[in-house]
Structures are given as structure tokens and as C-alpha cells.
N, C-alpha and C. Protein backbone atom coordinates (compact mmCIF):
# COMPACT_ATOMS: atom_id res chain seq x y z
N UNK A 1 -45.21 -39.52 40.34
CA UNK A 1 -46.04 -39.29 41.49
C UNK A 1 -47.50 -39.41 41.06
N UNK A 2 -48.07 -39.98 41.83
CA UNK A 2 -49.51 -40.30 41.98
C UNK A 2 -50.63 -38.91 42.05
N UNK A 3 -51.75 -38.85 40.89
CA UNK A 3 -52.67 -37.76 41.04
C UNK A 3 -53.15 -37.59 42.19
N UNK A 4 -53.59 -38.66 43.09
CA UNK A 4 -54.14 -38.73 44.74
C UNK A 4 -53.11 -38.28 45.58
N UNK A 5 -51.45 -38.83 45.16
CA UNK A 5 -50.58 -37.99 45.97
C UNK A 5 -50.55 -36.21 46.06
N UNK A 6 -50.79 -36.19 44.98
CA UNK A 6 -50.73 -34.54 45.01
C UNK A 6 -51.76 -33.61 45.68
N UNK A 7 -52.97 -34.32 45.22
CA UNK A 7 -54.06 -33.82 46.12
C UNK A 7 -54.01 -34.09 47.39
N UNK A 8 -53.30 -35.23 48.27
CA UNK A 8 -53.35 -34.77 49.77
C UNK A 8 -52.04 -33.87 49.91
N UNK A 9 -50.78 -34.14 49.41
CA UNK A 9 -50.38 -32.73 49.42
C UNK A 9 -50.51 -31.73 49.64
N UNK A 10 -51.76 -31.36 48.41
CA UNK A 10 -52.33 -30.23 48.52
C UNK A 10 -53.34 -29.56 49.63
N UNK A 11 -53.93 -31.10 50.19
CA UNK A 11 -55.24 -30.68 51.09
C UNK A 11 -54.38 -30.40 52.33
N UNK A 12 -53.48 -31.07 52.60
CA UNK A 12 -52.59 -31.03 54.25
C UNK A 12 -52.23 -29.58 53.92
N UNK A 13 -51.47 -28.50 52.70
CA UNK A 13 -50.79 -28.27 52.98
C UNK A 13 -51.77 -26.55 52.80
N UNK A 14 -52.88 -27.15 52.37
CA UNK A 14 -53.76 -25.75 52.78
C UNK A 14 -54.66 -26.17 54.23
N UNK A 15 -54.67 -26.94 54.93
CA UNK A 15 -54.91 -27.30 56.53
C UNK A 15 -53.83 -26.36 57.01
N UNK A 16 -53.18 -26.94 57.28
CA UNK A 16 -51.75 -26.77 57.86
C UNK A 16 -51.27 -25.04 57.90
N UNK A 17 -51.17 -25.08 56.39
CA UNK A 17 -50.84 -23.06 55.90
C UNK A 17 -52.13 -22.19 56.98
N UNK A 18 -53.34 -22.70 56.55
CA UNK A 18 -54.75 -22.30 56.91
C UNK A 18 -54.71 -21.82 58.85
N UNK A 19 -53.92 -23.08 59.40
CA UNK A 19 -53.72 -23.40 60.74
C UNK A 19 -52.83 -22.51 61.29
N UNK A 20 -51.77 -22.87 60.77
CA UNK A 20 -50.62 -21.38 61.25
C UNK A 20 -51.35 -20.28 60.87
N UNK A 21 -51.24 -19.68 60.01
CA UNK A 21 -52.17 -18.41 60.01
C UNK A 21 -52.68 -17.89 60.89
N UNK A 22 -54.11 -18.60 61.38
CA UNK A 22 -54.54 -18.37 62.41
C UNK A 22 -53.79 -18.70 63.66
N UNK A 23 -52.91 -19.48 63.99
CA UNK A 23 -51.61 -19.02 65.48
C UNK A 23 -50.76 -18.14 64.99
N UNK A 24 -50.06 -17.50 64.05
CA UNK A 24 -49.17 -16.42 64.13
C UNK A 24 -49.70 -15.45 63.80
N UNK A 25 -50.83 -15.15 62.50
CA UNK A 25 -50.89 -13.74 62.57
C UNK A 25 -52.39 -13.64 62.80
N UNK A 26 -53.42 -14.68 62.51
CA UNK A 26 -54.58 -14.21 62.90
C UNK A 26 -55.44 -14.03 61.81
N UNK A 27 -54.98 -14.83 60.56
CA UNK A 27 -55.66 -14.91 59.35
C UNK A 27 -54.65 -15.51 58.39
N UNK A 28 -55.74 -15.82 57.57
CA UNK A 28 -55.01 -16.87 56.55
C UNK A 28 -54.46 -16.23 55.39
N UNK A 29 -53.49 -16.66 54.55
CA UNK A 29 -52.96 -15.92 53.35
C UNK A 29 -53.67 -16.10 51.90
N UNK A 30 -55.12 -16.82 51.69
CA UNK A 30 -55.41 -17.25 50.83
C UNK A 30 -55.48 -18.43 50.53
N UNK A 31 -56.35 -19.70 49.84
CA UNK A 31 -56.03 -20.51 49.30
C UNK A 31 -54.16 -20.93 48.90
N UNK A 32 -54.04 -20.35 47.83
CA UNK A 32 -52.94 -20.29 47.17
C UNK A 32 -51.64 -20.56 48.37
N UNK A 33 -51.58 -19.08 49.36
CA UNK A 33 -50.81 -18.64 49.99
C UNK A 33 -50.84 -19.71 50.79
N UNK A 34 -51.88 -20.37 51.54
CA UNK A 34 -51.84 -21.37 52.79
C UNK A 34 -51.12 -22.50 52.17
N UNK A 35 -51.70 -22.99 50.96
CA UNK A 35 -50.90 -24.51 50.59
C UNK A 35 -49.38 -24.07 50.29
N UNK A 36 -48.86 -23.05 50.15
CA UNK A 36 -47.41 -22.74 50.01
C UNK A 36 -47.00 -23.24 51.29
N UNK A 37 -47.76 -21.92 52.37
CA UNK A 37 -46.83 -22.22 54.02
C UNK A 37 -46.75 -23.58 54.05
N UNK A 38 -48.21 -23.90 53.91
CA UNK A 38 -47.71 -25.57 54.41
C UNK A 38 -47.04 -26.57 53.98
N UNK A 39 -47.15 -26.66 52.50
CA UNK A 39 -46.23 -27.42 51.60
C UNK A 39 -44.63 -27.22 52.39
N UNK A 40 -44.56 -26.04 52.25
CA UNK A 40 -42.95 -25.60 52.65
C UNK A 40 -42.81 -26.30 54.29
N UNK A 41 -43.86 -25.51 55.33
CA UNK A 41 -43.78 -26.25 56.11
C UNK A 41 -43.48 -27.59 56.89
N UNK A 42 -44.44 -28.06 56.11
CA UNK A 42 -44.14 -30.00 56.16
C UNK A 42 -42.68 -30.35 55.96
N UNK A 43 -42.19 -29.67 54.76
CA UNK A 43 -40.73 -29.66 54.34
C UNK A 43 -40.01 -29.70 55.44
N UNK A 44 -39.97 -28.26 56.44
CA UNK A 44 -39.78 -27.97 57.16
C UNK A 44 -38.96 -29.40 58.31
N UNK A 45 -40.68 -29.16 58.93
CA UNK A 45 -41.33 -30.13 59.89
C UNK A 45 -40.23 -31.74 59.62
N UNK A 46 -40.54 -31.84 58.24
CA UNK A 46 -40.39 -33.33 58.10
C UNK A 46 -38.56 -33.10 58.30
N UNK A 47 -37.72 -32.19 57.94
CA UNK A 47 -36.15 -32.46 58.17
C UNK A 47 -35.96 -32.33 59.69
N UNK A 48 -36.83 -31.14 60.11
CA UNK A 48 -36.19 -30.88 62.03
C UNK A 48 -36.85 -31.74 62.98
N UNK A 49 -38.08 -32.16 62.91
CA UNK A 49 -38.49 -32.74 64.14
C UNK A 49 -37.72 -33.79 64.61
N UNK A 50 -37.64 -34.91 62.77
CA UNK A 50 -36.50 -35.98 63.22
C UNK A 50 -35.14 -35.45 64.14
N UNK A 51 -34.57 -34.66 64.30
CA UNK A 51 -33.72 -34.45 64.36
C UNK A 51 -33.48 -33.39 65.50
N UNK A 52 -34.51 -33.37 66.38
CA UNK A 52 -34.72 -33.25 67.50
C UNK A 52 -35.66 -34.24 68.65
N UNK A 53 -35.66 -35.45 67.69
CA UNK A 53 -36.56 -36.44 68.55
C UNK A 53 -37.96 -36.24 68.47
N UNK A 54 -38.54 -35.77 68.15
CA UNK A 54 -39.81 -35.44 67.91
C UNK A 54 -40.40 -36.04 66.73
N UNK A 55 -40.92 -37.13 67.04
CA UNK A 55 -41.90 -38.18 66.35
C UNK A 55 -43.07 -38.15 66.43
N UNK A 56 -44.12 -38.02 66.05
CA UNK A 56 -45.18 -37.92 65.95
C UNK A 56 -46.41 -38.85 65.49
N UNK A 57 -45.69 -39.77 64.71
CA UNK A 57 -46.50 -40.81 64.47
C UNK A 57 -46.90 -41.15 62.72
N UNK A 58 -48.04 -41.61 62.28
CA UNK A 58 -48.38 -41.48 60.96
C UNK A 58 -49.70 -41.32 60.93
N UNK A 59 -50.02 -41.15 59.63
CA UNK A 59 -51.61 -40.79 59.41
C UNK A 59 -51.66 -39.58 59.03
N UNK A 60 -52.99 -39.01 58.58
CA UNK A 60 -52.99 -37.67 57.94
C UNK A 60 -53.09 -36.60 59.27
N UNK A 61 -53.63 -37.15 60.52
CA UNK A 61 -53.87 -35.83 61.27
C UNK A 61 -52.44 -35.97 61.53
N UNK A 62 -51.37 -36.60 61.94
CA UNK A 62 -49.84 -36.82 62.60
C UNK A 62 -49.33 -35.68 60.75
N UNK A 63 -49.57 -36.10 59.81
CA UNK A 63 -48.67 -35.33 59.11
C UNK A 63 -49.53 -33.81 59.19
N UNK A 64 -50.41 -33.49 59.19
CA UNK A 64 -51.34 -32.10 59.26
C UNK A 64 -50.93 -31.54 60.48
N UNK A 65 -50.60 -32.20 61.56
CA UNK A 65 -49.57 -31.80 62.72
C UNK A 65 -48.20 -31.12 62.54
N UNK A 66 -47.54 -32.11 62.07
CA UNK A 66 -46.22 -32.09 61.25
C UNK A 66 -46.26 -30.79 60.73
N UNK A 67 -47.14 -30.29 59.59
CA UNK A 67 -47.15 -29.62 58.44
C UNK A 67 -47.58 -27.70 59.35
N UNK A 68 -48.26 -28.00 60.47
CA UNK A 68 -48.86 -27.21 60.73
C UNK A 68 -47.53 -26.38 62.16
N UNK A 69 -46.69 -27.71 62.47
CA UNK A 69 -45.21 -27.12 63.03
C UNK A 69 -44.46 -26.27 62.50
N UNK A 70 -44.14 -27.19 61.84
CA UNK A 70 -43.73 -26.40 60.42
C UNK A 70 -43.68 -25.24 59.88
N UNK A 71 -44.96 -25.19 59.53
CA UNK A 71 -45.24 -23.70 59.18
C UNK A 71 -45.57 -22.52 60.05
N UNK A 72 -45.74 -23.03 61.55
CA UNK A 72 -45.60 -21.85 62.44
C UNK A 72 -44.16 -21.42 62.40
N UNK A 73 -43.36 -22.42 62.57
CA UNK A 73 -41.71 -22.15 62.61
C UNK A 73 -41.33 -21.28 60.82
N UNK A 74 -41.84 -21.51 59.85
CA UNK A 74 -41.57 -21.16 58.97
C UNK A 74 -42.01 -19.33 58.79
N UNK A 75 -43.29 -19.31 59.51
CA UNK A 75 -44.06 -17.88 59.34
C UNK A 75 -43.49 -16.93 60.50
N UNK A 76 -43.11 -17.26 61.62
CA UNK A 76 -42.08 -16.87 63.03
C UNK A 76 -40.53 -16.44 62.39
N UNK A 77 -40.16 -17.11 61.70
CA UNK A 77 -39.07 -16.51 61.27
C UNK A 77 -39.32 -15.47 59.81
N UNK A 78 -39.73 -15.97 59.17
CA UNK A 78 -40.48 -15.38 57.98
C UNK A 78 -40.66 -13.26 58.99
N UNK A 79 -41.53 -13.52 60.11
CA UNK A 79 -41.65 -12.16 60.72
C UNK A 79 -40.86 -11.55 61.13
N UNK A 80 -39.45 -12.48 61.76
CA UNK A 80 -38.83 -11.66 62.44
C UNK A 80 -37.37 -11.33 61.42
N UNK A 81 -37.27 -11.63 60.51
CA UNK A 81 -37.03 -11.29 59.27
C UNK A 81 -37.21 -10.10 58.41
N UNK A 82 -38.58 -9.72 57.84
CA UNK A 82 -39.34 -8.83 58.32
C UNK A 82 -38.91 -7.39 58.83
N UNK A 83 -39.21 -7.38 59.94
CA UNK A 83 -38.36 -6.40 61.01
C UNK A 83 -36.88 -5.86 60.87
């Protein structure tokens, strides 16, 4: 894998972590913590959307979309878990 690959990786997946945050709880988990949600997120994102029809397109804002699904669905269950 490519050094540039990793770094957008990394940049989507602290967008994305950064993004949910602020829609589920209303703050972010950190540097660290955001590129997790989102990393995982995207993960997420990228197995279910296919697979409910939900295409979105390409490009970095379509995957920062993706990534940022994702990780709301990831932090929503993550809470009610939780409980």
C-alpha cells in the first residue's frame, strides 16, 4: 500500500469519525478516536450500502459520505449497546 494511500485513509477517516461525533453525541472522540470511528466506519459503509442499493458515487467527498454513514451506524449501535 501506497504512503498517500494511507494518509487519505487517514484524513477521511478523522472527517468522517470528527462528523459523526458531532450527529450522535455532540463532540468528537479525539484525533486518535475519530480516525478509528471512521476507518471502521467506511468499513462499515463500504460492505452495507452496496447491499442495500445505496450508491453514492466516487471521489473523496462520496467516500467522506460513505465513511461518515458508517460511523453514525457504527456509534448508534456502539450506544445502544452501552445501555
Amino acid at each position: 500500500m501506497a504512503p498517500e494511500t494511507i494518509i487519505i485513509w487517514l484524513i477521511i477517516g478523522a472527517v468522517a469519525g470528527w462528523l459523526a461525533g458531532q450527529v450522535v453525541k455532540g463532540g468528537g472522540f479525539g484525533l486518535i478516536g475519530d480516525i478509528i470511528v471512521g476507518i471502521i466506519g467506511a468499513v462499515i459503509a463500504g460492505w452495507l450500502l452496496p447491499r442495500v442499493g445505496l450508491y453514492i458515487g466516487g471521489g473523496f467527498i462520496a467516500e467522506v459520505i460513505n465513511a461518515v454513514i458508517g460511523a453514525v451506524i457504527l456509534l448508534v449501535i456502539v450506544r445502544l449497546v452501552r445501555r
